[in-house]
Protein backbone atom coordinates (compact mmCIF):
# COMPACT_ATOMS: atom_id res chain seq x y z
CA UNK A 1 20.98 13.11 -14.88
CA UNK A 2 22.70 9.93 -13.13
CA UNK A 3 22.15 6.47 -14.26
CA UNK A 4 20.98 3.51 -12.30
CA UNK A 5 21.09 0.07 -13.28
CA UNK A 6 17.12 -0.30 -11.64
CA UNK A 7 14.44 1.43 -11.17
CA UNK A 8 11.52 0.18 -8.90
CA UNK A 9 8.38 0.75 -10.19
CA UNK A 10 5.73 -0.17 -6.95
CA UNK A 11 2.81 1.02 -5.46
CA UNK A 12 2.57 3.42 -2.50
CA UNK A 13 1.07 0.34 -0.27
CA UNK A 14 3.82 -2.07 -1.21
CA UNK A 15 6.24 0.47 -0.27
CA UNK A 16 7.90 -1.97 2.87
CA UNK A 17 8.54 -4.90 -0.12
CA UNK A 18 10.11 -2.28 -2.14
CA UNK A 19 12.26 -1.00 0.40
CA UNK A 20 13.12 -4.12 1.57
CA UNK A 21 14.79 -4.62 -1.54
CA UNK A 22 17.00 -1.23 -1.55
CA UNK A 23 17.68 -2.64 2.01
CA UNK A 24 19.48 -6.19 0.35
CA UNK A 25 20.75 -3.86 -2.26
CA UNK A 26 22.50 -1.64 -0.48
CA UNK A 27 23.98 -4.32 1.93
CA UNK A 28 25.27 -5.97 -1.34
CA UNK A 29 27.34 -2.40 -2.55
CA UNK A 30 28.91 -2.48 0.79
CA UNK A 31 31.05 -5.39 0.46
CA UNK A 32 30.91 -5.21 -3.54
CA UNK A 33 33.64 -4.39 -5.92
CA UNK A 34 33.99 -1.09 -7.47
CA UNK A 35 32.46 -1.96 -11.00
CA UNK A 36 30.54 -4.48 -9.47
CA UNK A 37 27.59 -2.51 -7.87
CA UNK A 38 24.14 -2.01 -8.47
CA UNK A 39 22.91 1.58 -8.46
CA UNK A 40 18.99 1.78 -7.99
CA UNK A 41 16.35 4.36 -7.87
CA UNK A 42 13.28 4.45 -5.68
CA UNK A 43 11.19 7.40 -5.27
CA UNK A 44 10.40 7.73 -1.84
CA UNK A 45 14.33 8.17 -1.23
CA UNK A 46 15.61 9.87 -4.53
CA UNK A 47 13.25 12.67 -4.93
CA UNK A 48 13.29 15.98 -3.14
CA UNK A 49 10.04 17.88 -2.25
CA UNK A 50 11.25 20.37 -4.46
CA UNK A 51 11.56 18.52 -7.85
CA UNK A 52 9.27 18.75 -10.64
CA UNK A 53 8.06 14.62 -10.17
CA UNK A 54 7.28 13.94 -13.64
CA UNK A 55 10.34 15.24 -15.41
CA UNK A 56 12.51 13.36 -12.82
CA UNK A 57 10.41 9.83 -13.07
CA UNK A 58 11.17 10.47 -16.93
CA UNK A 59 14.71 11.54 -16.91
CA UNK A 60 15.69 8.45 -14.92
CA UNK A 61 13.52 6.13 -16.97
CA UNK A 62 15.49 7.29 -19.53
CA UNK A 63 18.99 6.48 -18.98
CA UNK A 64 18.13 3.36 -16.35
CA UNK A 65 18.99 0.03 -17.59
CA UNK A 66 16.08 -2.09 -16.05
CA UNK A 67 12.87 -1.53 -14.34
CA UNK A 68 11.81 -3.68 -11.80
CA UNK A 69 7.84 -3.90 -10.99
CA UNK A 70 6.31 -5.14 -8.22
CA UNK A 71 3.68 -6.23 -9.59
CA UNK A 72 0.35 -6.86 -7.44
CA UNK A 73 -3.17 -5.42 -6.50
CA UNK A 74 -2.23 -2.14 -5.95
CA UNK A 75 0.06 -1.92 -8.79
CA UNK A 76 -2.29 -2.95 -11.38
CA UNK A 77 -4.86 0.11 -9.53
CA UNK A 78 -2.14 2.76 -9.86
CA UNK A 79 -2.01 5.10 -12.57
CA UNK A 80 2.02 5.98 -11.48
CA UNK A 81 3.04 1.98 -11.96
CA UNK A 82 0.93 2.41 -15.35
CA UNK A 83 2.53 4.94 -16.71
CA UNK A 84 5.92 3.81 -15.24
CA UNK A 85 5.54 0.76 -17.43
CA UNK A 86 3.87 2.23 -20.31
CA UNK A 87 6.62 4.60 -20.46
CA UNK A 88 9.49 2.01 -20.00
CA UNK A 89 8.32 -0.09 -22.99
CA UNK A 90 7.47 2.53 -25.35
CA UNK A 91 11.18 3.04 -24.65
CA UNK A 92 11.73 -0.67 -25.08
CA UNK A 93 13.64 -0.63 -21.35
CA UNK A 94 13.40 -4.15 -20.21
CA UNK A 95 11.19 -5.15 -17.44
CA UNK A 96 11.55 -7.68 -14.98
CA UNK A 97 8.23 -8.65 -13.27
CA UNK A 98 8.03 -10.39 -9.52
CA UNK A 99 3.96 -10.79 -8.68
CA UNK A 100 4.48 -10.29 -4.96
CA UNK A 101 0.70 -11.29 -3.55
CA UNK A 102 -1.85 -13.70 -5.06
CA UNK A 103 -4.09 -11.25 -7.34
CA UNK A 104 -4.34 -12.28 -11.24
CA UNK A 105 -2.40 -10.12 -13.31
CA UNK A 106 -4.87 -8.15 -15.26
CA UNK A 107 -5.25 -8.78 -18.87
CA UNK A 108 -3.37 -5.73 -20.15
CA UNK A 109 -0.36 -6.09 -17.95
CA UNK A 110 0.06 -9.78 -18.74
CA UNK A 111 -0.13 -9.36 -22.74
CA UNK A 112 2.55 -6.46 -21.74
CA UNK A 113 5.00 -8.15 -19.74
CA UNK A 114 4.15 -12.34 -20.15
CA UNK A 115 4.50 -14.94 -18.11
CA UNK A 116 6.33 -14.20 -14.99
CA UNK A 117 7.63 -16.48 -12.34
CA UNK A 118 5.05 -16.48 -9.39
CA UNK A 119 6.41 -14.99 -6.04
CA UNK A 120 4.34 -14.38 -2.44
CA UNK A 121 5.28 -11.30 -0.13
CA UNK A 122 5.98 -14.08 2.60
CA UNK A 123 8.84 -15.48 0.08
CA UNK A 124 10.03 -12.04 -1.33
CA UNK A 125 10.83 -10.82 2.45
CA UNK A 126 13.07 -13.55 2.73
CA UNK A 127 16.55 -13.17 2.67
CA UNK A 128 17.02 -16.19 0.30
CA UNK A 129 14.36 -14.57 -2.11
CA UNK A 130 15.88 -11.62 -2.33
CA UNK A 131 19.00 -12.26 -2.89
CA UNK A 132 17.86 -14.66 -5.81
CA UNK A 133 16.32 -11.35 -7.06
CA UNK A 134 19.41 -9.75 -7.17
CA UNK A 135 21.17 -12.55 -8.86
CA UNK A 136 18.95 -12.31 -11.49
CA UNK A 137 18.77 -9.18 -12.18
CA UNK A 138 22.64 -8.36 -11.69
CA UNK A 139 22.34 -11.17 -14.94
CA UNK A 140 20.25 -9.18 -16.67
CA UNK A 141 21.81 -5.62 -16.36
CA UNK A 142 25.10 -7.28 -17.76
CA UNK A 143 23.19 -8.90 -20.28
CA UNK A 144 21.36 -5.52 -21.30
CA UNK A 145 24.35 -3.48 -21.30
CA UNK A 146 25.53 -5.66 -24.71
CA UNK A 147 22.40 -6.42 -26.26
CA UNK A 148 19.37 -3.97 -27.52
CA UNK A 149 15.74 -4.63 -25.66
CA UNK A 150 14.78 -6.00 -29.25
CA UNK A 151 17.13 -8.83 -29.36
CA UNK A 152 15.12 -9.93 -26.31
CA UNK A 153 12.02 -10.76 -28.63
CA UNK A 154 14.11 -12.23 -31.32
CA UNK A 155 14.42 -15.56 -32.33
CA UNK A 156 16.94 -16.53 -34.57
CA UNK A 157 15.22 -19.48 -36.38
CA UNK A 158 11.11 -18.52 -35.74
CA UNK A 159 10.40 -20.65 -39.18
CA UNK A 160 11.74 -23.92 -37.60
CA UNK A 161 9.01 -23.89 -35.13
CA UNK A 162 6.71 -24.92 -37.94
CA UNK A 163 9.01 -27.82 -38.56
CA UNK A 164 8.53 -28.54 -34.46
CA UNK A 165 4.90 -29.34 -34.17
CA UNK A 166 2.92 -32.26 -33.82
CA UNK A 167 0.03 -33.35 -32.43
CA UNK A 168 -3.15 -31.51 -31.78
CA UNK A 169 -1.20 -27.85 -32.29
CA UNK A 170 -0.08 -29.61 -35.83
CA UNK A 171 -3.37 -29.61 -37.04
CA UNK A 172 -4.41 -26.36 -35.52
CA UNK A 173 -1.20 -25.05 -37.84
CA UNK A 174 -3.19 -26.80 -40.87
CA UNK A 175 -6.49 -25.48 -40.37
CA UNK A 176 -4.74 -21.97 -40.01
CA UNK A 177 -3.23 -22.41 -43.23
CA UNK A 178 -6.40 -23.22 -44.85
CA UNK A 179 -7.70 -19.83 -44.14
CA UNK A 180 -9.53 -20.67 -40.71
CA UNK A 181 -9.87 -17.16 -39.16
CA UNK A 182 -10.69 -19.05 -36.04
CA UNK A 183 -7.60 -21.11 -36.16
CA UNK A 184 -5.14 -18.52 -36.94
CA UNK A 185 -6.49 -16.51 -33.58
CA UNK A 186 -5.63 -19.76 -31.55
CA UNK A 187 -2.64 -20.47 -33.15
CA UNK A 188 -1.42 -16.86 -32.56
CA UNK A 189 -2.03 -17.32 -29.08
CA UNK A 190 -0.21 -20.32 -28.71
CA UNK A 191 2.71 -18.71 -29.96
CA UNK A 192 2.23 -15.89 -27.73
CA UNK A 193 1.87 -17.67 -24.81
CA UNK A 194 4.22 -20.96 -25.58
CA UNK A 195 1.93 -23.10 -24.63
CA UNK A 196 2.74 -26.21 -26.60
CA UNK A 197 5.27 -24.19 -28.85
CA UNK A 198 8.14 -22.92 -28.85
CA UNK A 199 7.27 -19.40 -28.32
CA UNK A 200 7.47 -16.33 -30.97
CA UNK A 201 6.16 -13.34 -30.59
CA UNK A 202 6.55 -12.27 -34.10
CA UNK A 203 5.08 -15.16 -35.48
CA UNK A 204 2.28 -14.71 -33.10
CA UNK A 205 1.78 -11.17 -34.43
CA UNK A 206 1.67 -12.53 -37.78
CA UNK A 207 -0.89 -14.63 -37.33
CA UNK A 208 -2.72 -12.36 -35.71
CA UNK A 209 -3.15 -9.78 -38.48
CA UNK A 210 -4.16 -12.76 -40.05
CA UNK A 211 -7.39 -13.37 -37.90
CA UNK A 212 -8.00 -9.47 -37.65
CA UNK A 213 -8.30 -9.06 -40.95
CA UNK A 214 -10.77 -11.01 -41.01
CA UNK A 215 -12.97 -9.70 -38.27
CA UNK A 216 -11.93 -11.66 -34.97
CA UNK A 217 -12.40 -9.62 -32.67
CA UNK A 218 -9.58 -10.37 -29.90
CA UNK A 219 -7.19 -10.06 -32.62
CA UNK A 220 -7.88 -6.81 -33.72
CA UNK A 221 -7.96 -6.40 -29.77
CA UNK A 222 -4.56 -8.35 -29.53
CA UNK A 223 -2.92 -6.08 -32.77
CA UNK A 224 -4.05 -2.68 -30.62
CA UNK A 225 -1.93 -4.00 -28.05
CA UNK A 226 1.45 -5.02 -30.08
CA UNK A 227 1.09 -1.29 -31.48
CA UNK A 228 0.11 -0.06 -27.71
CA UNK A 229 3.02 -1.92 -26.14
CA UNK A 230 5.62 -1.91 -28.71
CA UNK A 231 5.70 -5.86 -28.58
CA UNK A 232 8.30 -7.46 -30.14
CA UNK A 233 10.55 -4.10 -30.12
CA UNK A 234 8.38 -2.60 -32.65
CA UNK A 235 7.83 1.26 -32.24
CA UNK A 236 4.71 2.22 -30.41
CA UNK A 237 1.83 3.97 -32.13
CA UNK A 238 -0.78 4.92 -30.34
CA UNK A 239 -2.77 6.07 -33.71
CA UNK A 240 -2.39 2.63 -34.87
CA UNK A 241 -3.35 1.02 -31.62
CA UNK A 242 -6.69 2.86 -31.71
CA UNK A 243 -7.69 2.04 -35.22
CA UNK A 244 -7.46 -1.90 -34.17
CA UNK A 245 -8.71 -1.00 -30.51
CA UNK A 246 -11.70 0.87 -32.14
CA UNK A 247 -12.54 -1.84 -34.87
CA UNK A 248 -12.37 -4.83 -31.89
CA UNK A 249 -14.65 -2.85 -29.69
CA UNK A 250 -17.12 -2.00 -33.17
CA UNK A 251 -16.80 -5.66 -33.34
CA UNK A 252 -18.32 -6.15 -29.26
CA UNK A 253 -14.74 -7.25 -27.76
CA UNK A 254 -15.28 -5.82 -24.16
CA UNK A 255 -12.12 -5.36 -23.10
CA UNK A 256 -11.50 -2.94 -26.25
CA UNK A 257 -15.01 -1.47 -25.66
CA UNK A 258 -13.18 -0.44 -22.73
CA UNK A 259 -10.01 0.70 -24.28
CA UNK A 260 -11.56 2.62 -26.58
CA UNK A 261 -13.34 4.42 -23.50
CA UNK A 262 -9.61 4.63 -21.66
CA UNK A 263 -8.20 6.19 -25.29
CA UNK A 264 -10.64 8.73 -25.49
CA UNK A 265 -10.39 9.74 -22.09
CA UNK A 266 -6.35 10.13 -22.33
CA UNK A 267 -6.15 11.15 -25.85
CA UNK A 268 -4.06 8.17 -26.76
CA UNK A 269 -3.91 7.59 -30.66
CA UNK A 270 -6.95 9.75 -31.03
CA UNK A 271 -8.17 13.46 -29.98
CA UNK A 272 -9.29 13.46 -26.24
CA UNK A 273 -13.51 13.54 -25.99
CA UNK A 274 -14.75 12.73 -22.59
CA UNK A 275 -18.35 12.54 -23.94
CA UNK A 276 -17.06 9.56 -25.96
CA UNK A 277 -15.20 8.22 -23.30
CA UNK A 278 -18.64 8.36 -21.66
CA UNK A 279 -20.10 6.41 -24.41
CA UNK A 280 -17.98 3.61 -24.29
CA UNK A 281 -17.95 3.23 -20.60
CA UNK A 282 -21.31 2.78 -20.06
CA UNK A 283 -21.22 -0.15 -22.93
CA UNK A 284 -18.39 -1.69 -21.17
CA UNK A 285 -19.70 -0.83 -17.67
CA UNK A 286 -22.09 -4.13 -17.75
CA UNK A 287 -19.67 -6.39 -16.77
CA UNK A 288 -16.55 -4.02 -16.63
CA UNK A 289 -16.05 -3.18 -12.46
CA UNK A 290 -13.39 -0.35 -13.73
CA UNK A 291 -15.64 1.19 -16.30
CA UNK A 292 -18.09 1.48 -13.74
CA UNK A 293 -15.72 3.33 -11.59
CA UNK A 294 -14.93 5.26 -14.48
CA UNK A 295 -18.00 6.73 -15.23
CA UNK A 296 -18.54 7.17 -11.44
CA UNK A 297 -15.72 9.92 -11.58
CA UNK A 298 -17.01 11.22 -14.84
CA UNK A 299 -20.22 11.87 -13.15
CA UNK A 300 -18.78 13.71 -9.77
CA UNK A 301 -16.76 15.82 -12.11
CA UNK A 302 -18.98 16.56 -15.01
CA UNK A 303 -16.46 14.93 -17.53
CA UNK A 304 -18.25 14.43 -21.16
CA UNK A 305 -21.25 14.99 -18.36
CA UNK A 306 -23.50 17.13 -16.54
CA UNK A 307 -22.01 16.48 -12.93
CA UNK A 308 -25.00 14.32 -11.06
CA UNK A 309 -23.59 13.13 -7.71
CA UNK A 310 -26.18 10.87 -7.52
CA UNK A 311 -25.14 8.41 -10.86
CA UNK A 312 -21.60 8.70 -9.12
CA UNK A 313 -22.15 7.36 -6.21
CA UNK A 314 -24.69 4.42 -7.67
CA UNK A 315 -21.11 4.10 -9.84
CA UNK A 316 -19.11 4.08 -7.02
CA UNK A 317 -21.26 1.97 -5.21
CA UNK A 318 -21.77 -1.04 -7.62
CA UNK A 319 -17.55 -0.84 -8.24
CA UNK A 320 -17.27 -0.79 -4.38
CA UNK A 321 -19.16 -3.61 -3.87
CA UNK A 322 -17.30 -5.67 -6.49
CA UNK A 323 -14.08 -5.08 -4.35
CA UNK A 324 -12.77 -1.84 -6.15
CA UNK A 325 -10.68 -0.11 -3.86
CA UNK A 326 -10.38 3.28 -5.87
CA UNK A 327 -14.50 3.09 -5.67
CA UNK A 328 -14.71 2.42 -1.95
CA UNK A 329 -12.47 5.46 -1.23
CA UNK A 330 -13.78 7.84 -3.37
CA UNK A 331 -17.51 6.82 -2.16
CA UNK A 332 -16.00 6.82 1.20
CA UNK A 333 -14.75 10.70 0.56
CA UNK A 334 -18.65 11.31 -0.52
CA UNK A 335 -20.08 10.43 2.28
CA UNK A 336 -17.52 11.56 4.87
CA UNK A 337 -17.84 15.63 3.18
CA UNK A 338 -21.46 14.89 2.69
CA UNK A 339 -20.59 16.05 -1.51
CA UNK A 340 -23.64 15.58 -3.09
CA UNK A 341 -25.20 13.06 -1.02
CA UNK A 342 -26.32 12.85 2.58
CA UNK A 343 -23.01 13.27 5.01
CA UNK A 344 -22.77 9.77 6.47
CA UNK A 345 -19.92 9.29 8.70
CA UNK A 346 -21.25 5.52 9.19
CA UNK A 347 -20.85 4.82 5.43
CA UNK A 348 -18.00 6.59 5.51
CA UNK A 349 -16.06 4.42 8.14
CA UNK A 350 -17.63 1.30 6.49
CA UNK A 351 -15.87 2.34 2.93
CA UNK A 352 -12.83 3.48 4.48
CA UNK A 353 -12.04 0.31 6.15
CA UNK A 354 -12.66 -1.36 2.88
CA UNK A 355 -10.16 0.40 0.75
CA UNK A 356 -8.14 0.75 3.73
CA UNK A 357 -7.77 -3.56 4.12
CA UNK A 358 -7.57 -3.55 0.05
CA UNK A 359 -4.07 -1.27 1.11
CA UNK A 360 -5.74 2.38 -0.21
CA UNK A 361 -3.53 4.90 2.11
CA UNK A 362 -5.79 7.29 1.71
CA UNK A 363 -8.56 5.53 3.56
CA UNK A 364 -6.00 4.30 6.15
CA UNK A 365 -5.21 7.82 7.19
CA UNK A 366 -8.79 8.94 7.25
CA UNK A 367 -9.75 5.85 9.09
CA UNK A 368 -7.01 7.42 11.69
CA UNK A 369 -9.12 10.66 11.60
CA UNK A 370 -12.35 8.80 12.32
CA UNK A 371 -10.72 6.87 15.40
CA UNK A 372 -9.42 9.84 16.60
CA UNK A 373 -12.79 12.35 16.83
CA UNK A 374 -15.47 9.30 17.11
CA UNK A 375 -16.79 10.18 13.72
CA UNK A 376 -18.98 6.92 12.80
CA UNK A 377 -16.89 5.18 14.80
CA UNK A 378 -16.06 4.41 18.60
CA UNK A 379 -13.78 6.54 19.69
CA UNK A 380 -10.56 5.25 19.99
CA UNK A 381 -7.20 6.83 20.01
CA UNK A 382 -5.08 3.65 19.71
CA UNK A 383 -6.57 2.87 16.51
CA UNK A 384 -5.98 6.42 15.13
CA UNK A 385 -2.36 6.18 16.36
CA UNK A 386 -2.14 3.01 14.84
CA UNK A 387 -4.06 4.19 11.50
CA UNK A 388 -1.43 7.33 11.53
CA UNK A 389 1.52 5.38 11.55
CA UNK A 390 0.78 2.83 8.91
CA UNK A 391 0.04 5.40 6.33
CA UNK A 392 2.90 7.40 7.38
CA UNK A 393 4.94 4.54 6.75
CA UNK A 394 3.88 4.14 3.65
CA UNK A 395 4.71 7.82 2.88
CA UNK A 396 1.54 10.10 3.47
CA UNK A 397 2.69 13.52 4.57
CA UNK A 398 -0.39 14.44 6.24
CA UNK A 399 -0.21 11.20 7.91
CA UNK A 400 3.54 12.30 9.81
CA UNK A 401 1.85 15.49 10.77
CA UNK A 402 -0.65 13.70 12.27
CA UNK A 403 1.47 11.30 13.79
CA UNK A 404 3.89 14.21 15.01
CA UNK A 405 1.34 15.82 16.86
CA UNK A 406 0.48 12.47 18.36
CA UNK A 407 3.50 11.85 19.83
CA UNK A 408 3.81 15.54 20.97
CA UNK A 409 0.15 15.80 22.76
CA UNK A 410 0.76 11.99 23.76
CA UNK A 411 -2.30 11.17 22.01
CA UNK A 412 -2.52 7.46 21.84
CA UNK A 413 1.00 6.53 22.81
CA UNK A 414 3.38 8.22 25.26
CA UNK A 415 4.39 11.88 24.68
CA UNK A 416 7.43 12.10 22.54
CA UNK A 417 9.54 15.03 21.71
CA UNK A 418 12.10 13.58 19.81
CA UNK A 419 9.46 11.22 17.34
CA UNK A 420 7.43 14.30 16.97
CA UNK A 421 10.72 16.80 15.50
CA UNK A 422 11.21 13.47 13.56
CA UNK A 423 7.73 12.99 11.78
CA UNK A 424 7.47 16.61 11.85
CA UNK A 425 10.67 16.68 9.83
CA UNK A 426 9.87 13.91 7.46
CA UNK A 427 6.68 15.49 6.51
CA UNK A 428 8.21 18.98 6.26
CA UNK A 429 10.55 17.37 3.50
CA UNK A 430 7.44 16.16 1.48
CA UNK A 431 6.13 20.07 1.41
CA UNK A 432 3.74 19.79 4.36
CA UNK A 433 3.27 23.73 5.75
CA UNK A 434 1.78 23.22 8.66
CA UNK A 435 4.66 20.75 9.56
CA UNK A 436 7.28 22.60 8.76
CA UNK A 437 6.15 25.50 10.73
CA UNK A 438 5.61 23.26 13.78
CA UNK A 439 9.24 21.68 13.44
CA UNK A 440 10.87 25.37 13.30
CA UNK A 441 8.93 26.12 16.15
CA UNK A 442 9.74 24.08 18.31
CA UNK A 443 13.38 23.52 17.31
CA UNK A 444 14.17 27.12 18.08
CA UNK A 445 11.94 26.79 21.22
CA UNK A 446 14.02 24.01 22.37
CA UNK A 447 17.22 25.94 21.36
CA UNK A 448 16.13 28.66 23.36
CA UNK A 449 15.64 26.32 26.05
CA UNK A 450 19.02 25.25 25.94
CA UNK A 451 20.14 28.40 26.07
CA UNK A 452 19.23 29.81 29.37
C-alpha cells in the first residue's frame, strides 16, 4: 500500500474545493524537487470501481502522514468524513482542519479537532489561499515525520500555568481547589479552550475527572469524549467512553442523551440494541433536530421498531423543517415512490430542492429527473440538463448516465457524441451497467462506421 503525505477527507458536495486543492498540488510537484513533493490521496481519483472502498480508505489512513478535512455543512452530515476522522484519531494521525463555508462546527467535531483558523470557499479558491494551505501543511508533514501525534498535545511545563494566572481565572483556580465541582468544570474548560490560559489539554482532563466525579454532567459528557477521541494521545476506548457518556446522559446532559442513542445504535463501547437506541432518541429528540431524523429512519426501517411510515415521515418532517438536509431527502424519496404515504410528486420537488440548495446530490439528480418528465414540476429540460451535470460533477454515476444520454438524444443542450462516450465512460468506471453497455455499443458502432 503506497504512502501519501495527505489525505483529503471532504464531502461529496464540496468535491470542486477539494479538487481544487489536488489541482495547486499537483502544479506544485511539477516544478518541485525530487524529495520535495507532496503525495496526496483523494478518492474520487485514487479508487477504482473495482476496489473493496473500505479496506482501501483504511489502508491509506494508515500509512498517510496527515489528513486534511474540509470541514463544513456537509462534512459534519456525512457519515464517510465521520468515520474518516474518527478513524484518523483513534490512530492519533494528525488533522489539519480549514472550515471552508460559514456553518458552526458542531459540538463533537470541535471538542475533536479545536479551534481552527476560520476560512470562506470564496478565500480557499484563491490562489493565494491555497498556496498558504500548502505552506502549512508542507510544515507540518516535516514536522510529523520527526515527532509522534502525542508530542502535539504535550506541554513541557503544564504546572507553570498555575504559576501564570491572575485575575478573574485566578480565583476560578481557588474556588476549584476548594472542592467547587462547579469551578473545576469551568476551569477545565478554560484550559481546553485557552481562553485566558495558556492552554493544556491534560490539565483540562484532569480537572475534568474532577467535576465528573462529582456528578457534573458535561464533564462526565466531556471525559466520554477524551476516551471517544483519544484526546491528548491517549488510547481510545470506546467501553470507557460509554460508561461516562451513559452516566452524563443518566444525569439529563442532552448531547450525551444523544450519544448514548448514537452508541447503541453503532455498538460503540457497548453491545448494539436498536430498541435502546430508540429509547434515547426520542428523549433527546425534543430539542435534538438529528435525533429526530434518527428515529425517522428507525421508523421507515423497523430498527428497535415496528416499521410505521407514518412516525417517519412526522420525523422526517419536523428535521426537514429545521433545515436537515438528510431529512428533506429522505422525506423527499417518500413522497416521490409514494412508500408508505400518499405519492406526492409536489412534496417531492418541494423537498428535493431543499436538500438539493443545502448541497444533498442525491436530491440534485432527482430534481434533474423531475425537470426532465414534468413530475411536480414544469417541465423543463434545461433545468434537468443543468440538475444532471451538477451532480455528475460532483461524482454521481447515475447522474453521467443521465447526462450521457442527454448529450446523445440532444436533450437539453446540443447533441453530442463525443460528451456522451465521455460521461458514458466516466460512469462505466464507477460500475454503472447500463453505461457501460451503452459506451461498448456505440464505440464498436462507431468503429464499424469507420470501417466501411
Amino acid at each position: 500500500m503506497a504512502i501519501y503525505d495527505i489525505f483529503i477527507s471532504f464531502a461529496t458536495e464540496d468535491i470542486q474545493v477539494a479538487e481544487n486543492i489536488c489541482s495547486l498540488l499537483t502544479e506544485y510537484n511539477q516544478s518541485a524537487a525530487e524529495h520535495d513533493k507532496v503525495s496526496y490521496f483523494i478518492y474520487t481519483q485514487s479508487i477504482s470501481c473495482t476496489e473493496d472502498f473500505v479496506k482501501k480508505i483504511t489502508g491509506v489512513l494508515s500509512n498517510v502522514k496527515i489528513v486534511l478535512f474540509l470541514a463544513s455543512r456537509s462534512s459534519y452530515q456525512s457519515k464517510w468524513c465521520r468515520r474518516e476522522i474518527f478513524y484518523a484519531s483513534d490512530k492519533n494521525i494528525p488533522i489539519s482542519t480549514y472550515i471552508i463555508d460559514d456553518e458552526p462546527m458542531n459540538e463533537e467535531y470541535a471538542f475533536l479537532l479545536g479551534s481552527q483558523k476560520r476560512h470562506n470557499k470564496k478565500d480557499i479558491n484563491s490562489a493565494e489561499m491555497l498556496s498558504e494551505m500548502l505552506t502549512g501543511l508542507k510544515g507540518k508533514i516535516v514536522t510529523i515525520s520527526s515527532s509522534s501525534h502525542k508530542d502535539l498535545y504535550a506541554s513541557k511545563n503544564d504546572n507553570d500555568i498555575y504559576n501564570e494566572l491572575n485575575g478573574s481565572i485566578e480565583v476560578l483556580y481557588k474556588k476549584a481547589l476548594s472542592g467547587d465541582a462547579k469551578a473545576q468544570l469551568e476551569f477545565a474548560k478554560h484550559l481546553y479552550t485557552g481562553k485566558g490560559i495558556r492552554r493544556s489539554y491534560t490539565l483540562a482532563k484532569e480537572w475534568f475527572r474532577k467535576a465528573a466525579i462529582s456528578e457534573q454532567a458535561e464533564a462526565e459528557y466531556c471525559m466520554s469524549l477524551y476516551a471517544r477521541y483519544g484526546v491528548a494521545g491517549e488510547i481510545v476506548d470506546f467501553n470507557e467512553a460509554f460508561i461516562w457518556c451513559r452516566k452524563a446522559a443518566d444525569h439529563g446532559f442532552e448531547d450525551a442523551i444523544y450519544q448514548t442513542g448514537m452508541d447503541y445504535y453503532n455498538g460503540l463501547g457497548v453491545e448494539q440494541n436498536y430498541e435502546q437506541a430508540v429509547k434515547w432518541w426520542e428523549k433527546a429528540s425534543v430539542n435534538n433536530v438529528a435525533a429526530k431524523y434518527n428515529l425517522g429512519v428507525c421508523y421507515e426501517k423497523g430498527l428497535g421498531t415496528p416499521i410505521d411510515y407514518k412516525k417517519a415521515e412526522e420525523c422526517y418532517l419536523i428535521s426537514a423543517n429545521q433545515g436537515d438536509a438528510d431529512a428533506q431527502e429522505n422525506l423527499a424519496i417518500m413522497y416521490n415512490t409514494g412508500k408508505g404515504v400518499s405519492q406526492n410528486n409536489k412534496r417531492a420537488f418541494k423537498y428535493f430542492l431543499l436538500a438539493a440548495k443545502q448541497g444533498k446530490v442525491g436530491s440534485i439528480y432527482n430534481l434533474g429527473v423531475l425537470y426532465q418528465n414534468g413530475y411536480g414540476v414544469q417541465k423543463d429540460i434545461k433545468k434537468a440538463f443543468e440538475c444532471y451535470k451538477k451532480s455528475a460533477s460532483m461524482g454521481l454515476p447515475s447522474a453521467n448516465y443521465n447526462l450521457a444520454n442527454c448529450y446523445l438524444l440532444g436533450v437539453g443542450v446540443k447533441a453530442d457524441i463525443t460528451k456522451a462516450l465521455f460521461h458514458y465512460e466516466k460512469a462505466a468506471k464507477k460500475g454503472h451497467k447500463k453505461a457501460e453497455f451503452n459506451y461498448q455499443s456505440i464505440s464498436e458502432s462507431l468503429r464499424q462506421d469507420k470501417q466501411v
